[in-house]
PDB file of N, CA and C in Angstrom:
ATOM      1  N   UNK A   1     109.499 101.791 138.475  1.00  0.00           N
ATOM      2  CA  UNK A   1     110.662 101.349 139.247  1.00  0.00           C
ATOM      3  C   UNK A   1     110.395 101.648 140.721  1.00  0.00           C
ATOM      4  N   UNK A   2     110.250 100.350 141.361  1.00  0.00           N
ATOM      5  CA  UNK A   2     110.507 100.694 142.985  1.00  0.00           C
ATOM      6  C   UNK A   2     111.304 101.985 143.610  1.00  0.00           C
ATOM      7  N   UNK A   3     110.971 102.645 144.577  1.00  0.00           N
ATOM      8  CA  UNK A   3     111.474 103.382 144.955  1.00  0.00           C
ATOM      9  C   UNK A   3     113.128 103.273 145.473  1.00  0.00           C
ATOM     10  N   UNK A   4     113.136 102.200 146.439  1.00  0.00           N
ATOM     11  CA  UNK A   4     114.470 101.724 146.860  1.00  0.00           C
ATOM     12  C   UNK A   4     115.271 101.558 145.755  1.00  0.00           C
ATOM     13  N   UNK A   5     114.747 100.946 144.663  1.00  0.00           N
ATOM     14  CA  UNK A   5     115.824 100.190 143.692  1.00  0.00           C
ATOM     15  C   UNK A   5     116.134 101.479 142.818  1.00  0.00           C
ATOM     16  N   UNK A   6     116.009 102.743 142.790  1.00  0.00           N
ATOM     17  CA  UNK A   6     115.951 103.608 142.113  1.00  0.00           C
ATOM     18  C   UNK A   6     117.707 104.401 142.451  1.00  0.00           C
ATOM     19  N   UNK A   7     118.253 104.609 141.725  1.00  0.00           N
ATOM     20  CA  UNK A   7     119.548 105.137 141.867  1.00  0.00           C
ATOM     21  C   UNK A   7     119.626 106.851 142.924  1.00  0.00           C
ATOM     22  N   UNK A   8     120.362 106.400 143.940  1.00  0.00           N
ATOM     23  CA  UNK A   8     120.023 107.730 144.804  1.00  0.00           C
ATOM     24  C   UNK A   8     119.921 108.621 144.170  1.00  0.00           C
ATOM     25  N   UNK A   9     121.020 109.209 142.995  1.00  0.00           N
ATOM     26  CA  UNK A   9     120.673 110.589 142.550  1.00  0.00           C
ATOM     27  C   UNK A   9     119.982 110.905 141.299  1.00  0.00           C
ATOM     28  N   UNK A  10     118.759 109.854 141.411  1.00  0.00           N
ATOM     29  CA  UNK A  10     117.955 109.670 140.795  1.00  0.00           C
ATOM     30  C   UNK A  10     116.849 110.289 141.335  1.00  0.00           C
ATOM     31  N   UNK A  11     116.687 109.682 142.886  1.00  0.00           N
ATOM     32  CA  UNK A  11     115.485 110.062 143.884  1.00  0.00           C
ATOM     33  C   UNK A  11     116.160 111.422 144.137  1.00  0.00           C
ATOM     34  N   UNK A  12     117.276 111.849 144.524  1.00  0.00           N
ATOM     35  CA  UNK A  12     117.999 113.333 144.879  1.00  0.00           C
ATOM     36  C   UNK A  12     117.318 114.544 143.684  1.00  0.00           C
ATOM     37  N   UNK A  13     117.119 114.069 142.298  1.00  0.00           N
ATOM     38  CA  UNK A  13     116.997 114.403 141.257  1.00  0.00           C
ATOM     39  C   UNK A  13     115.100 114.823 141.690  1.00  0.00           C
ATOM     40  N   UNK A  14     114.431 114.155 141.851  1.00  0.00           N
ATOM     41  CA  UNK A  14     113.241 114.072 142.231  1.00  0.00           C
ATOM     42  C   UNK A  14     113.052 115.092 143.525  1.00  0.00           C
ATOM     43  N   UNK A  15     113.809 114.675 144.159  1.00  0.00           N
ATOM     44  CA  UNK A  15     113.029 115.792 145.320  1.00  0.00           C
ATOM     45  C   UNK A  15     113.959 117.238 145.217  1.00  0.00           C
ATOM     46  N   UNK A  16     114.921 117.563 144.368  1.00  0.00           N
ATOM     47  CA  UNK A  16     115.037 118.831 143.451  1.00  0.00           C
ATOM     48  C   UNK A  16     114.019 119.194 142.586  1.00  0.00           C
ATOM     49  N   UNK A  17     113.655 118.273 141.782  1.00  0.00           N
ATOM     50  CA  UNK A  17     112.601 118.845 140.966  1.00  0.00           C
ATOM     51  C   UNK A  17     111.143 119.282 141.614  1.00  0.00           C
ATOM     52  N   UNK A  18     110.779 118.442 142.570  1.00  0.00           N
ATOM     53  CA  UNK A  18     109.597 118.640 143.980  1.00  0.00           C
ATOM     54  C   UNK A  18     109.713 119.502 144.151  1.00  0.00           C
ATOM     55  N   UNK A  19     110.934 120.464 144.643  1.00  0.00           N
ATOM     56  CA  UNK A  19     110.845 121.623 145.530  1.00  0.00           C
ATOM     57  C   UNK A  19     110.929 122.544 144.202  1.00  0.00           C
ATOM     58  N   UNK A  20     111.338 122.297 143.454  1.00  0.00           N
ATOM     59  CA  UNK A  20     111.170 123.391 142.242  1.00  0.00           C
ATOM     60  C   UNK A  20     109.323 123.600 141.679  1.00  0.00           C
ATOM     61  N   UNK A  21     108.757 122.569 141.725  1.00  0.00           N
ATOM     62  CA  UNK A  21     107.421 122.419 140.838  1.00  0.00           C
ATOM     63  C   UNK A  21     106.364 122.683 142.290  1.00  0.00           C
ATOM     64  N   UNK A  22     107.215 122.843 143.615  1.00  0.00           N
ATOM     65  CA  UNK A  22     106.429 123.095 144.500  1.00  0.00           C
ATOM     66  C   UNK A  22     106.545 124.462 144.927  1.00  0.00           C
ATOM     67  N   UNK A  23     106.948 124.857 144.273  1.00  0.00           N
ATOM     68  CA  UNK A  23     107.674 126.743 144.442  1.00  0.00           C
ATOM     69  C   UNK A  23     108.710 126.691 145.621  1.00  0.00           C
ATOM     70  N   UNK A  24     109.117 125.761 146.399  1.00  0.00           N
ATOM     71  CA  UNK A  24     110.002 126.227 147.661  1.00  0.00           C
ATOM     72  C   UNK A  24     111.121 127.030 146.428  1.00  0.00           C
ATOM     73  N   UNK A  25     111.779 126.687 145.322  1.00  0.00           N
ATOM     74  CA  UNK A  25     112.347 127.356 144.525  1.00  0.00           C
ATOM     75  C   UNK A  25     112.294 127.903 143.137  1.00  0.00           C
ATOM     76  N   UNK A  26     111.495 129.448 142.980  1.00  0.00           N
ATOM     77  CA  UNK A  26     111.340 129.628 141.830  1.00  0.00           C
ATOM     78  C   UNK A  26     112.795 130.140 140.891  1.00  0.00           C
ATOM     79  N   UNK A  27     112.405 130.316 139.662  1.00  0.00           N
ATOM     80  CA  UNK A  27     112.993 131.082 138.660  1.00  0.00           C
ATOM     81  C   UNK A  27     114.273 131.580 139.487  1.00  0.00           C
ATOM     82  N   UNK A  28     115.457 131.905 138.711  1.00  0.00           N
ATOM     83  CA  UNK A  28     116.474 132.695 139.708  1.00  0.00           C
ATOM     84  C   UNK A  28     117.030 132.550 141.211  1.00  0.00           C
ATOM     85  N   UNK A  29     116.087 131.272 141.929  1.00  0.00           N
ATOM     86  CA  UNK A  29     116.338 131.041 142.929  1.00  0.00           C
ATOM     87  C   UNK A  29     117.526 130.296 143.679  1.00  0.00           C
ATOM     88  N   UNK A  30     118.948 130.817 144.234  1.00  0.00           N
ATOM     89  CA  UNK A  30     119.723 130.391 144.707  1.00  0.00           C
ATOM     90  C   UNK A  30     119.403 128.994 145.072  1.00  0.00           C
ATOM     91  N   UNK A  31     120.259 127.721 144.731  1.00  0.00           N
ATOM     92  CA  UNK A  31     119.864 126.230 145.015  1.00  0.00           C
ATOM     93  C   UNK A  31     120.829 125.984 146.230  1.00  0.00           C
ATOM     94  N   UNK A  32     120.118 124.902 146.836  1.00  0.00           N
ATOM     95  CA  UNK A  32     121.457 124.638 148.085  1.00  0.00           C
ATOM     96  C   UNK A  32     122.777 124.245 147.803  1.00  0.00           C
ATOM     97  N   UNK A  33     123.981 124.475 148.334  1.00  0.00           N
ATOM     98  CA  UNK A  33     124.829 124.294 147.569  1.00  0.00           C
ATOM     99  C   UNK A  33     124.941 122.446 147.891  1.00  0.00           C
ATOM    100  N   UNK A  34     126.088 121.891 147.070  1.00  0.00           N
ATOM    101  CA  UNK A  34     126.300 120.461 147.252  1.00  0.00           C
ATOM    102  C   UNK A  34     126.056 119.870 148.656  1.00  0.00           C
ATOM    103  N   UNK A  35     126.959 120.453 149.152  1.00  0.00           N
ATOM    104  CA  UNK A  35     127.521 119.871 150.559  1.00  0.00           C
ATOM    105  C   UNK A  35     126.521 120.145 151.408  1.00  0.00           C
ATOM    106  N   UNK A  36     125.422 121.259 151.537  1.00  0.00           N
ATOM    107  CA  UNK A  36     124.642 121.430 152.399  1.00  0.00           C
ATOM    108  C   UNK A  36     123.235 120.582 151.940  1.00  0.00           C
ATOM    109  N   UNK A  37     123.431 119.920 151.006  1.00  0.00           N
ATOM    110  CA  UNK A  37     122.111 119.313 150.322  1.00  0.00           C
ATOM    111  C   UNK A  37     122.295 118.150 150.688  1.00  0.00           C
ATOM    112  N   UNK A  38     123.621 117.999 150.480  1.00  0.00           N
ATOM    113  CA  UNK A  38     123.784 116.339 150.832  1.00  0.00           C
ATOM    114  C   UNK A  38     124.368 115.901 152.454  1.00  0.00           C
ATOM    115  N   UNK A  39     124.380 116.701 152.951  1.00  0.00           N
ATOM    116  CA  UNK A  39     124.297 116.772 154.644  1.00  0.00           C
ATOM    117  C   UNK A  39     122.432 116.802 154.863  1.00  0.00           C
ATOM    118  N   UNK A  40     121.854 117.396 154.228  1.00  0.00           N
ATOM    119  CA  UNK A  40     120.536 117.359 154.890  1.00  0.00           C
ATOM    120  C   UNK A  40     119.605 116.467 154.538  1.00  0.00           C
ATOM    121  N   UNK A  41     120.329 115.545 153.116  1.00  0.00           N
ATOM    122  CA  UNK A  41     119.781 114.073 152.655  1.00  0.00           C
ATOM    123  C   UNK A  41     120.679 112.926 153.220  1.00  0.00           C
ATOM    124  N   UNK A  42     121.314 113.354 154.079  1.00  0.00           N
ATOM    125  CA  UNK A  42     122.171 112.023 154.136  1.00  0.00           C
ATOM    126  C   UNK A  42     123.010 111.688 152.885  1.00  0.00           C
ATOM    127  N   UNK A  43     123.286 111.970 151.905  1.00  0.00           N
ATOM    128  CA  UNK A  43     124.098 111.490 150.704  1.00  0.00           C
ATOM    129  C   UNK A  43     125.712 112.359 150.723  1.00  0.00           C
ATOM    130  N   UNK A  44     125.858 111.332 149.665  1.00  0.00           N
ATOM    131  CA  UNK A  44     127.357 111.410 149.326  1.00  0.00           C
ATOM    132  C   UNK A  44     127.222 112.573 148.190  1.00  0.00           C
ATOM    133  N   UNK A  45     128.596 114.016 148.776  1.00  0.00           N
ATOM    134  CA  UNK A  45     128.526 114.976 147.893  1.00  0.00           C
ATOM    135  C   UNK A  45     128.280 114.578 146.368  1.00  0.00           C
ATOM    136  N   UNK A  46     129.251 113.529 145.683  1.00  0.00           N
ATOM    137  CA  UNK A  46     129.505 113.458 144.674  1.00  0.00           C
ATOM    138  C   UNK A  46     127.999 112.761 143.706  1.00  0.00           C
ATOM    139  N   UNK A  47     127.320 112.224 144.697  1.00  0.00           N
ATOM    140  CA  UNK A  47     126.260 111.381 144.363  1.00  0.00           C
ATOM    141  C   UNK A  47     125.254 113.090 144.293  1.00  0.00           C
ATOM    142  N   UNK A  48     125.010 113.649 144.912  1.00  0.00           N
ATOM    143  CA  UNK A  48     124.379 115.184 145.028  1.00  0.00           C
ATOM    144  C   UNK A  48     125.147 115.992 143.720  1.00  0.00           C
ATOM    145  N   UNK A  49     126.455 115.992 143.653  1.00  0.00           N
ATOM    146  CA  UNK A  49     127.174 116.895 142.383  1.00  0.00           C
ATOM    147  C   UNK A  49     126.754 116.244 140.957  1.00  0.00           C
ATOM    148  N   UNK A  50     126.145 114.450 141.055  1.00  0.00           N
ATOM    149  CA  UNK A  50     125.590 114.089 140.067  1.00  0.00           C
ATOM    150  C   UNK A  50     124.113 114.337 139.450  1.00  0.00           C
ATOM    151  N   UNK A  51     123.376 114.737 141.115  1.00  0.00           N
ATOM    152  CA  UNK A  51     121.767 114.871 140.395  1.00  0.00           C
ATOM    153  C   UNK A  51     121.830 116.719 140.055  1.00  0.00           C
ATOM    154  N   UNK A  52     122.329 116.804 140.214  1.00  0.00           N
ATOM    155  CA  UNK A  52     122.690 118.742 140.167  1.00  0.00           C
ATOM    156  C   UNK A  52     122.790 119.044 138.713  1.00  0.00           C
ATOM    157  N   UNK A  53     124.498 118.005 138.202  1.00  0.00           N
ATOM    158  CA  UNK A  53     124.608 118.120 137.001  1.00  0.00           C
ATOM    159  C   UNK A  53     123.514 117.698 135.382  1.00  0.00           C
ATOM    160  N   UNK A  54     122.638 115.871 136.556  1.00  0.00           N
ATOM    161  CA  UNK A  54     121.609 116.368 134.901  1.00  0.00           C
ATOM    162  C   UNK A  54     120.666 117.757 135.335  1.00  0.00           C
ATOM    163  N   UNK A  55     120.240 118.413 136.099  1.00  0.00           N
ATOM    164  CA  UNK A  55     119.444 119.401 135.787  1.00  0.00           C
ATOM    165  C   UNK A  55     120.303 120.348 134.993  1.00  0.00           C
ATOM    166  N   UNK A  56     121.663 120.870 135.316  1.00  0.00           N
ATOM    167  CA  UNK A  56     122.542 121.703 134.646  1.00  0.00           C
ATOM    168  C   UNK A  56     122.580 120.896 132.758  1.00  0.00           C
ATOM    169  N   UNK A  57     122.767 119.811 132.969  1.00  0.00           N
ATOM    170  CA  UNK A  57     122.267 118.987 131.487  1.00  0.00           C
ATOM    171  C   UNK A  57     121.132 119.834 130.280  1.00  0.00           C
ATOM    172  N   UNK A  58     120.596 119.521 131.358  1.00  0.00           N
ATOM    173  CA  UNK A  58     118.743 119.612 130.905  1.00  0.00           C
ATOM    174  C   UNK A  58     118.845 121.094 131.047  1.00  0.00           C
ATOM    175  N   UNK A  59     119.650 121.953 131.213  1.00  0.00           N
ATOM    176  CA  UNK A  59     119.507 123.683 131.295  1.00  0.00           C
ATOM    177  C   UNK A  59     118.301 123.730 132.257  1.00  0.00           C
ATOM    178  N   UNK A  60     118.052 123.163 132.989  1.00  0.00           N
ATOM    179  CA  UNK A  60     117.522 123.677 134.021  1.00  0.00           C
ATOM    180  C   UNK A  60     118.177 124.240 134.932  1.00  0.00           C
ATOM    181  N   UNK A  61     119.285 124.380 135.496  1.00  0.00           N
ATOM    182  CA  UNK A  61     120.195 125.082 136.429  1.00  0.00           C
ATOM    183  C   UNK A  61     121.474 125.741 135.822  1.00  0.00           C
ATOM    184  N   UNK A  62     121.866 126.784 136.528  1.00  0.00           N
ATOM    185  CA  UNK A  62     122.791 127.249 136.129  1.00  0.00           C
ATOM    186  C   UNK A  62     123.736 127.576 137.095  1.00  0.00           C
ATOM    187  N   UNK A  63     124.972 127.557 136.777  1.00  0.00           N
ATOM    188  CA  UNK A  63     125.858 127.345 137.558  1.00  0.00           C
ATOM    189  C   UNK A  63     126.661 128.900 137.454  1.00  0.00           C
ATOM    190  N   UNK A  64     126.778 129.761 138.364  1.00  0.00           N
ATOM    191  CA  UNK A  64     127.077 131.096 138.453  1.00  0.00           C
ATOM    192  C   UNK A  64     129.093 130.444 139.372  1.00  0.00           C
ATOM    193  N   UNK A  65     130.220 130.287 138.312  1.00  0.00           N
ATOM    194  CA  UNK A  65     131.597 130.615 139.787  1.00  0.00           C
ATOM    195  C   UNK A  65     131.332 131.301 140.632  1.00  0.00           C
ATOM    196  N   UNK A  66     131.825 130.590 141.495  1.00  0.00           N
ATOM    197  CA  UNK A  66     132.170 131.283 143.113  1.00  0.00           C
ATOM    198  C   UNK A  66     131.184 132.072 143.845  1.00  0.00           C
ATOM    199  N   UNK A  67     129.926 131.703 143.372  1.00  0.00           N
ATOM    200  CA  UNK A  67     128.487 132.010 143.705  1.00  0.00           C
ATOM    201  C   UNK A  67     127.656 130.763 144.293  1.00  0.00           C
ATOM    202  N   UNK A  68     127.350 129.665 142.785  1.00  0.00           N
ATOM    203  CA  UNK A  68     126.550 128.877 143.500  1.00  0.00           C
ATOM    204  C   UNK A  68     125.493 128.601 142.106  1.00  0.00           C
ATOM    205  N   UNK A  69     124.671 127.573 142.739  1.00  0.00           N
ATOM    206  CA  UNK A  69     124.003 126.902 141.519  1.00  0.00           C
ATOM    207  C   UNK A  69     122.471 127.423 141.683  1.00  0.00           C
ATOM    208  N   UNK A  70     121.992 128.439 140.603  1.00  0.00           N
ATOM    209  CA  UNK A  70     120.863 128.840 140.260  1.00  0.00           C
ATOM    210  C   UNK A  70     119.542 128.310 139.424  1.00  0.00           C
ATOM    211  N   UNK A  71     118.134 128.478 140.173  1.00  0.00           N
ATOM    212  CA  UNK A  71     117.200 127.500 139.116  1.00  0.00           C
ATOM    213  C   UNK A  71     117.472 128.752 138.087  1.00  0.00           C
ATOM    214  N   UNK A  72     117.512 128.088 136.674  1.00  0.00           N
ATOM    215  CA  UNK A  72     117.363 128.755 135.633  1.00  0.00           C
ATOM    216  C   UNK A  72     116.098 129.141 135.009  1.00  0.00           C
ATOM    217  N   UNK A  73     116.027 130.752 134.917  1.00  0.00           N
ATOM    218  CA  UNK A  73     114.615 131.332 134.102  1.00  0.00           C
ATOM    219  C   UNK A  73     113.872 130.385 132.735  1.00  0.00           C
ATOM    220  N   UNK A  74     112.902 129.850 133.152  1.00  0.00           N
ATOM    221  CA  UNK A  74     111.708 128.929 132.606  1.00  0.00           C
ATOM    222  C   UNK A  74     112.113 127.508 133.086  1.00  0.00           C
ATOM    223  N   UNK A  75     112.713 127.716 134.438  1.00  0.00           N
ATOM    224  CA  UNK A  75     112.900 126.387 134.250  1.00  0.00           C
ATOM    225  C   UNK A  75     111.543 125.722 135.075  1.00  0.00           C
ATOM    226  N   UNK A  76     110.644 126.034 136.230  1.00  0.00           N
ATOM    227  CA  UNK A  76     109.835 125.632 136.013  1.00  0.00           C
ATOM    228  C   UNK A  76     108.507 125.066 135.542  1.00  0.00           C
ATOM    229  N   UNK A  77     108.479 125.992 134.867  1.00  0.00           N
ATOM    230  CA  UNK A  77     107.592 125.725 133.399  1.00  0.00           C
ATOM    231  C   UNK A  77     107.923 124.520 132.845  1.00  0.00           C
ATOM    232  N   UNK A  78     109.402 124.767 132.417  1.00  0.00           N
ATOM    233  CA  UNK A  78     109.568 123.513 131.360  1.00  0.00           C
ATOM    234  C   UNK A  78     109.560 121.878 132.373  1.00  0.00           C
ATOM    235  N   UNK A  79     110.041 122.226 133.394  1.00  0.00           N
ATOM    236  CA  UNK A  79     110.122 121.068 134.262  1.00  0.00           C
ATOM    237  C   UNK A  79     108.679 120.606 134.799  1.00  0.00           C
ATOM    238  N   UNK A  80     107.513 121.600 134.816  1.00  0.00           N
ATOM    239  CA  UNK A  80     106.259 120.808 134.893  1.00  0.00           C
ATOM    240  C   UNK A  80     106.038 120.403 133.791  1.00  0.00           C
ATOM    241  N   UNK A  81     106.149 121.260 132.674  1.00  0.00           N
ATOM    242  CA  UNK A  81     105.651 120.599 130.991  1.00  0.00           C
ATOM    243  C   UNK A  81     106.345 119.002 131.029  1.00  0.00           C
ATOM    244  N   UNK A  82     107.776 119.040 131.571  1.00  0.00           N
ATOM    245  CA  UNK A  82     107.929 117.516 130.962  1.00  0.00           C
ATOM    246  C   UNK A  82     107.716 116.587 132.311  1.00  0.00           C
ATOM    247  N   UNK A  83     107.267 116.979 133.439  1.00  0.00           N
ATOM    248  CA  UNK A  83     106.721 116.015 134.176  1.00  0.00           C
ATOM    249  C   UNK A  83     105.383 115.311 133.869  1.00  0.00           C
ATOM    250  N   UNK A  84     104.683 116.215 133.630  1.00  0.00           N
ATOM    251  CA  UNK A  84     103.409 116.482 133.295  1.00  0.00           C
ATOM    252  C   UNK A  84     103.165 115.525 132.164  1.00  0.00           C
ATOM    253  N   UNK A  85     104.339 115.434 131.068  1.00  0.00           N
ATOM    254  CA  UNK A  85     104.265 114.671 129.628  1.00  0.00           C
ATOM    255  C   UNK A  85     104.775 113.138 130.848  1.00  0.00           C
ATOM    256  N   UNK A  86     105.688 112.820 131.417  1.00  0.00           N
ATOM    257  CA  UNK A  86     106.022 111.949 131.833  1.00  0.00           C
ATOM    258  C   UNK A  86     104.798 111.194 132.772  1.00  0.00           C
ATOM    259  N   UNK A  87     104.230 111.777 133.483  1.00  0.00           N
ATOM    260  CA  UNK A  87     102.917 111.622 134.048  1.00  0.00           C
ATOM    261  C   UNK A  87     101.802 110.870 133.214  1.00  0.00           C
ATOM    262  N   UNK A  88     101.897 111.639 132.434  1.00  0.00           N
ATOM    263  CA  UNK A  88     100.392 111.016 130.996  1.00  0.00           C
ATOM    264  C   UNK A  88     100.904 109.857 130.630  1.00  0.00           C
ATOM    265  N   UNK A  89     102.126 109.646 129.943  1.00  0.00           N
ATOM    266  CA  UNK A  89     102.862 108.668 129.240  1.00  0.00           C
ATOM    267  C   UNK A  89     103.141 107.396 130.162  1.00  0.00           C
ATOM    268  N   UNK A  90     103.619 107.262 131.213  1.00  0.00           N
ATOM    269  CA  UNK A  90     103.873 106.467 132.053  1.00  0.00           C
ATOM    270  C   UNK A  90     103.513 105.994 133.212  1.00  0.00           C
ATOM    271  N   UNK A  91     103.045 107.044 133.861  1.00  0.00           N
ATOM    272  CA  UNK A  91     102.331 106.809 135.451  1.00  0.00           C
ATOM    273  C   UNK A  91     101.108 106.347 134.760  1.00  0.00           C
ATOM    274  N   UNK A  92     100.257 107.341 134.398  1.00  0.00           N
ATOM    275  CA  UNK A  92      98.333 107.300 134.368  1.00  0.00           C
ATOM    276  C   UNK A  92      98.261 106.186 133.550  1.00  0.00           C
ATOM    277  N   UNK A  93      98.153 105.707 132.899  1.00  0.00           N
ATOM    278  CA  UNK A  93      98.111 104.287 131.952  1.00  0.00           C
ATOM    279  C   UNK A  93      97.839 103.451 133.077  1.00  0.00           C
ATOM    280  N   UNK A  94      98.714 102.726 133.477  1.00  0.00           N
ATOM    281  CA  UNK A  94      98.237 101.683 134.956  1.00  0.00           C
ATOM    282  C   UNK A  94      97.268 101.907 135.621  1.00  0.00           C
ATOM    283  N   UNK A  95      97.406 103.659 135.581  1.00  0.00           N
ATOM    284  CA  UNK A  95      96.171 103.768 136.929  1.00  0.00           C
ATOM    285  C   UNK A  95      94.944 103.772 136.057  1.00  0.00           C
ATOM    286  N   UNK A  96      95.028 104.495 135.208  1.00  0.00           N
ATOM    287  CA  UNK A  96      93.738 104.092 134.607  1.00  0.00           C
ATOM    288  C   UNK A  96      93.286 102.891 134.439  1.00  0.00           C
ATOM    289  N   UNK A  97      93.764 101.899 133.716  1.00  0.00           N
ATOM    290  CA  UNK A  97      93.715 100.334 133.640  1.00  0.00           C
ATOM    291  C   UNK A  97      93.409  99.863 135.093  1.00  0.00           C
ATOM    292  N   UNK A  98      93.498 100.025 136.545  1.00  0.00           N
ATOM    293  CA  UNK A  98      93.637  99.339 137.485  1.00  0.00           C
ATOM    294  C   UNK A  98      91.975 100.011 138.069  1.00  0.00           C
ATOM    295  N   UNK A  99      92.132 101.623 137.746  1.00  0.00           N
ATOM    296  CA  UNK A  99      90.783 101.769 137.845  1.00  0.00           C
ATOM    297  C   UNK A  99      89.388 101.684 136.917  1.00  0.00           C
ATOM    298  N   UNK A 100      89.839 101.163 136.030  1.00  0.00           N
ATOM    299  CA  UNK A 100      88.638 100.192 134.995  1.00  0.00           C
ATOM    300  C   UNK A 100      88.845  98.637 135.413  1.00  0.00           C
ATOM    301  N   UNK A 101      89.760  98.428 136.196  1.00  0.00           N
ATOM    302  CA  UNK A 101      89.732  96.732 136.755  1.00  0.00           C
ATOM    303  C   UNK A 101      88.644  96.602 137.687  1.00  0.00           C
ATOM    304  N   UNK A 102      88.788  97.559 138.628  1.00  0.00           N
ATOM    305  CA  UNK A 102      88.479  97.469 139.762  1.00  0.00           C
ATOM    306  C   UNK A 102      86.820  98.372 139.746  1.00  0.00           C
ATOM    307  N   UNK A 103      86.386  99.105 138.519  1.00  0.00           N
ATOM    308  CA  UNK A 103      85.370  99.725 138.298  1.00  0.00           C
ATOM    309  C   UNK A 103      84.602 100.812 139.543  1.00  0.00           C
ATOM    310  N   UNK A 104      86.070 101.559 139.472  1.00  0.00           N
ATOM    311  CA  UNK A 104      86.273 102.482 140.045  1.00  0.00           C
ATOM    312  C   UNK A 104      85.193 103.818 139.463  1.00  0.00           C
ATOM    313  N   UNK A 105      84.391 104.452 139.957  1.00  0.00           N
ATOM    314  CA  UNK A 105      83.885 105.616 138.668  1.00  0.00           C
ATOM    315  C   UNK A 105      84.148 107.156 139.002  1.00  0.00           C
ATOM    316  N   UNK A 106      84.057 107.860 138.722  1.00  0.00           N
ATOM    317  CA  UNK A 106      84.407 109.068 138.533  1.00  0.00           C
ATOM    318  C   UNK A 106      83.943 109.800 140.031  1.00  0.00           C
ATOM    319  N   UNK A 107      83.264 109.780 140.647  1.00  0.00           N
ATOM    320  CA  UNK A 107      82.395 109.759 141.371  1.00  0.00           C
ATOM    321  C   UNK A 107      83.003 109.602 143.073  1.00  0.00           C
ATOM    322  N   UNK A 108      83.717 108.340 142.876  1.00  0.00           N
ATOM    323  CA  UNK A 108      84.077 107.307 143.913  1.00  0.00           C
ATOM    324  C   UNK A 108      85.385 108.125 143.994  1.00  0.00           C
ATOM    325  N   UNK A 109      86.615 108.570 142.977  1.00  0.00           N
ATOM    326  CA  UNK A 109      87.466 109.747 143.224  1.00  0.00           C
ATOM    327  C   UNK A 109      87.178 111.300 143.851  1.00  0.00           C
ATOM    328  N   UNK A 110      88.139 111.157 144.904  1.00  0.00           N
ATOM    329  CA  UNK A 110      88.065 112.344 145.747  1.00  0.00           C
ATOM    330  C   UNK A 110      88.729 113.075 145.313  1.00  0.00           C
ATOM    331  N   UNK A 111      88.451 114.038 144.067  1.00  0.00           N
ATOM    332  CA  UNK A 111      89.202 115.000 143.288  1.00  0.00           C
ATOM    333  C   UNK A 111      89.231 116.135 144.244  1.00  0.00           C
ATOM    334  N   UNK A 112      89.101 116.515 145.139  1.00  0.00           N
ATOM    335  CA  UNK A 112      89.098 117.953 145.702  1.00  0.00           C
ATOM    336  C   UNK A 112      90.508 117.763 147.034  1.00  0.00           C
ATOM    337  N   UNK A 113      91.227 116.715 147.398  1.00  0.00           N
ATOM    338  CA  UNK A 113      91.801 116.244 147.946  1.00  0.00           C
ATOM    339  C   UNK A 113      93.190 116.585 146.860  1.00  0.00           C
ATOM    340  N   UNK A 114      93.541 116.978 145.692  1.00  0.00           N
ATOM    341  CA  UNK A 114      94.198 117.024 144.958  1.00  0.00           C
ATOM    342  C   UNK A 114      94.548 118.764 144.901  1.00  0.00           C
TER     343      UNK A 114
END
């Protein structure tokens, strides 16, 4: 799915999970709250209170009253495990196929750039 055509708190959802699988937030780590997340994306709170809630879904976050919304313990683990499955399953397929089109070889990839 195109990026644009992708439901904002879809992409909001994505660059939560980024900063989680990129350590800016580990385990236990206080999350920004709504309003300051969606002031610093440009979005609409409620569109931000939606990508919040599937991670709270998915028990990846936890929601502490009158505190604030916490990454939940294993949650990055589990959130690379199922990127990682989402990655194999859906992304790499094309690319592989596009680089056996194009007879790309192992070689010609700049793996150290990764």
């Amino acid at each position: 799915m195109a990026e644009e055509s992708k439901p904002v708190y879809l992409r909001l959802r994505e660059i939560i999970a980024a900063s989680i699988l990129d350590g800016n937030y580990s385990d236990g780590d206080l999350l920004p709250s709504v309003r300051a997340l969606a002031t610093r994306q440009g979005a609409n709170p409620l569109t931000v209170a939606k990508a919040y809630q599937c991670f709270q879904d998915d028990g990846l976050i936890v929601v502490k009253r009158g505190v604030g919304m916490f990454v939940a313990d294993g949650a990055s683990r589990r959130l690379r495990e199922a990127e990682r499955r989402r990655f194999l399953d859906t992304v790499w397929p094309p690319v592989a196929d596009q680089i056996k089109r194009l007879g790309i070889s192992p070689e010609d990839l700049d793996i150290e750039r990764v």
